[in-house]
Protein backbone atom coordinates (compact mmCIF):
# COMPACT_ATOMS: atom_id res chain seq x y z
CA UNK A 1 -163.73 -23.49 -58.74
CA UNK A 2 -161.39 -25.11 -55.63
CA UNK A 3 -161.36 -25.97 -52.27
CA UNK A 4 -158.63 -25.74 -50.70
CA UNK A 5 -158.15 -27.31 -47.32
CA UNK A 6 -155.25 -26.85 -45.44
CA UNK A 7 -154.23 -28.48 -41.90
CA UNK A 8 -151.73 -26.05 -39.90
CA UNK A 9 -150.28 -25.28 -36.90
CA UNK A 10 -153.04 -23.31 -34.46
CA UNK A 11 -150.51 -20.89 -33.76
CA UNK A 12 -150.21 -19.97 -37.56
CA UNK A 13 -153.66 -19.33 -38.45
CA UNK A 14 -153.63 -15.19 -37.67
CA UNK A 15 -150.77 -15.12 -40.34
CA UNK A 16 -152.70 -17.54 -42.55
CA UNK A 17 -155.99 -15.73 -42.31
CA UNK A 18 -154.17 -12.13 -43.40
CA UNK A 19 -152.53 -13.66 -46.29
CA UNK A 20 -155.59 -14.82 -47.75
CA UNK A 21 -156.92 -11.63 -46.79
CA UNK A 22 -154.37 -9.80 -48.72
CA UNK A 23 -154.86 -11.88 -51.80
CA UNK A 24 -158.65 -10.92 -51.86
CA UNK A 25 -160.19 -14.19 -50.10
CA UNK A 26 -162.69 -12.72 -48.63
CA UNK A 27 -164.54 -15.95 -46.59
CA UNK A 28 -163.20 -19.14 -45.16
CA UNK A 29 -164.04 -21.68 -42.58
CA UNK A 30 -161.59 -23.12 -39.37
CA UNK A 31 -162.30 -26.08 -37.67
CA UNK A 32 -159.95 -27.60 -34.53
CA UNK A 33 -158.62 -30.76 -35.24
CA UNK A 34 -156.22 -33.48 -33.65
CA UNK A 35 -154.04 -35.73 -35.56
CA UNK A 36 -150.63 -36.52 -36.55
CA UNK A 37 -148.46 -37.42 -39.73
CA UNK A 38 -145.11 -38.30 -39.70
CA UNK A 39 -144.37 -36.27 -36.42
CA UNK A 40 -146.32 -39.39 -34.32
CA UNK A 41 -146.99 -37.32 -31.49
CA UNK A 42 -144.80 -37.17 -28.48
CA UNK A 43 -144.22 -37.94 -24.63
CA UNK A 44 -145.39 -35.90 -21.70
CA UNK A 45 -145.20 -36.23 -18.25
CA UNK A 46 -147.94 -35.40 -15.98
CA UNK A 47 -147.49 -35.71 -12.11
CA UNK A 48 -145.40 -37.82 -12.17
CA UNK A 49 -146.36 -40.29 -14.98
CA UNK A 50 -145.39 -40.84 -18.33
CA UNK A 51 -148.67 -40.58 -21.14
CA UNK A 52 -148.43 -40.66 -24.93
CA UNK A 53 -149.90 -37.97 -26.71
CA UNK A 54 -150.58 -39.26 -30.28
CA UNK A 55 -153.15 -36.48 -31.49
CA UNK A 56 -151.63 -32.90 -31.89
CA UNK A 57 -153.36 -30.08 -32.11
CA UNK A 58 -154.05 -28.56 -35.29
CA UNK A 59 -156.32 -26.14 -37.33
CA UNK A 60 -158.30 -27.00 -40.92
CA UNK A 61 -158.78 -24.32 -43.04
CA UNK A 62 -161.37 -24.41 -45.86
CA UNK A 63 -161.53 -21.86 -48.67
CA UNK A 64 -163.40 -22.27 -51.97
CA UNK A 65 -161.99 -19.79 -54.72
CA UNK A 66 -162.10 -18.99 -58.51
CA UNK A 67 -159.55 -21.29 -60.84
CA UNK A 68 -157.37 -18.16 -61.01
CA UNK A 69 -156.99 -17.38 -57.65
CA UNK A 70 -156.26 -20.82 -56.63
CA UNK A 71 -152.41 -21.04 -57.79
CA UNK A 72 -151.91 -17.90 -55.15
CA UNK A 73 -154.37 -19.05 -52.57
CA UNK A 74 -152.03 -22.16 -52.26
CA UNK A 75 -148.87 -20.37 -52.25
CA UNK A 76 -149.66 -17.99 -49.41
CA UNK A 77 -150.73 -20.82 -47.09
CA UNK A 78 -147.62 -22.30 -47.54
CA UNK A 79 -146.04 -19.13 -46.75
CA UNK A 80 -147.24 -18.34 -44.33
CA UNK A 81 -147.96 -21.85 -42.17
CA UNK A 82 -144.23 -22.79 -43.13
CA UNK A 83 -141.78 -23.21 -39.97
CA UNK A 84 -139.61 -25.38 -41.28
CA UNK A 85 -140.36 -28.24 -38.87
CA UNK A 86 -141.77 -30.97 -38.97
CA UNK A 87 -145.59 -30.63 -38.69
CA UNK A 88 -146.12 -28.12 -40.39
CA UNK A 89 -149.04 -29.50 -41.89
CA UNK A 90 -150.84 -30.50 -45.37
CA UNK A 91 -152.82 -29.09 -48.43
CA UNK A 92 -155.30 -30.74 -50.15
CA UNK A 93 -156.72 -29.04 -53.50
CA UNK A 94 -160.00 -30.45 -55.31
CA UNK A 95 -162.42 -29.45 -58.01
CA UNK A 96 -166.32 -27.85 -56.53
CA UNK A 97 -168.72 -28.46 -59.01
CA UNK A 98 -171.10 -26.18 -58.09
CA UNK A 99 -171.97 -23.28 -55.28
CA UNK A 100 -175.11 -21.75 -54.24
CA UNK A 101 -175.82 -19.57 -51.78
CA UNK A 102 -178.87 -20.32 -49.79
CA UNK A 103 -179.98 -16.74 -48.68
CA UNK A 104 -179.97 -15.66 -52.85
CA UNK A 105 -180.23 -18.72 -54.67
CA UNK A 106 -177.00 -17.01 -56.30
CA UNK A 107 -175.06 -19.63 -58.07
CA UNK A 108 -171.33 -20.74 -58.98
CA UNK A 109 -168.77 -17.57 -58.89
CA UNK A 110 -171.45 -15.04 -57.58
CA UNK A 111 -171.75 -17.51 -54.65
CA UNK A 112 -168.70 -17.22 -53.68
């Protein structure tokens, strides 16, 4: 099994969500974040007075999937968070070892 965990744009997560969605995904988890990569923030001015903002908005997404649905998983995030500008965000792939589900005591795959 993977986790995925993928930092987007906020505005991107409706189109994120129904992708996975359409790929059978049927749970995930979003968190609000702040932070910034290359993009360093920017400038705003607020009456009157120039501020910094270094932390940016953003949204983590966290899916845990079979091996074989991982490869697609991946690929429609990036499909569907893609703008094309910088910002866009980051995903991060690594190995679960094991699942259970509390409710059931259902383990691995039939945790999921």
């Amino acid at each position: 099994m993977k986790k995925i965990e993928a930092i987007i744009k906020p505005f991107k997560l409706d189109e994120v969500k129904d992708a996975l969605h359409e790929i059978g995904l049927q749970g995930l988890t979003v968190l609000e974040a702040k932070g910034f990569g290359r993009q360093k923030g920017h400038t705003e001015l607020y009456r009157g007075a120039e501020y910094v903002v270094d932390f940016l908005p953003k949204v983590k997404i966290e899916v845990v999937c079979s091996d074989e649905l991982a490869e697609r998983a991946i690929e429609a995030i990036t499909a569907a968070a893609r703008t094309g500008r910088i910002g866009d965000g980051k995903i991060f792939v690594s190995e679960i070892q094991e699942v259970i589900r509390i409710r059931t005591g259902e383990r691995g795959d039939d945790a999921v």
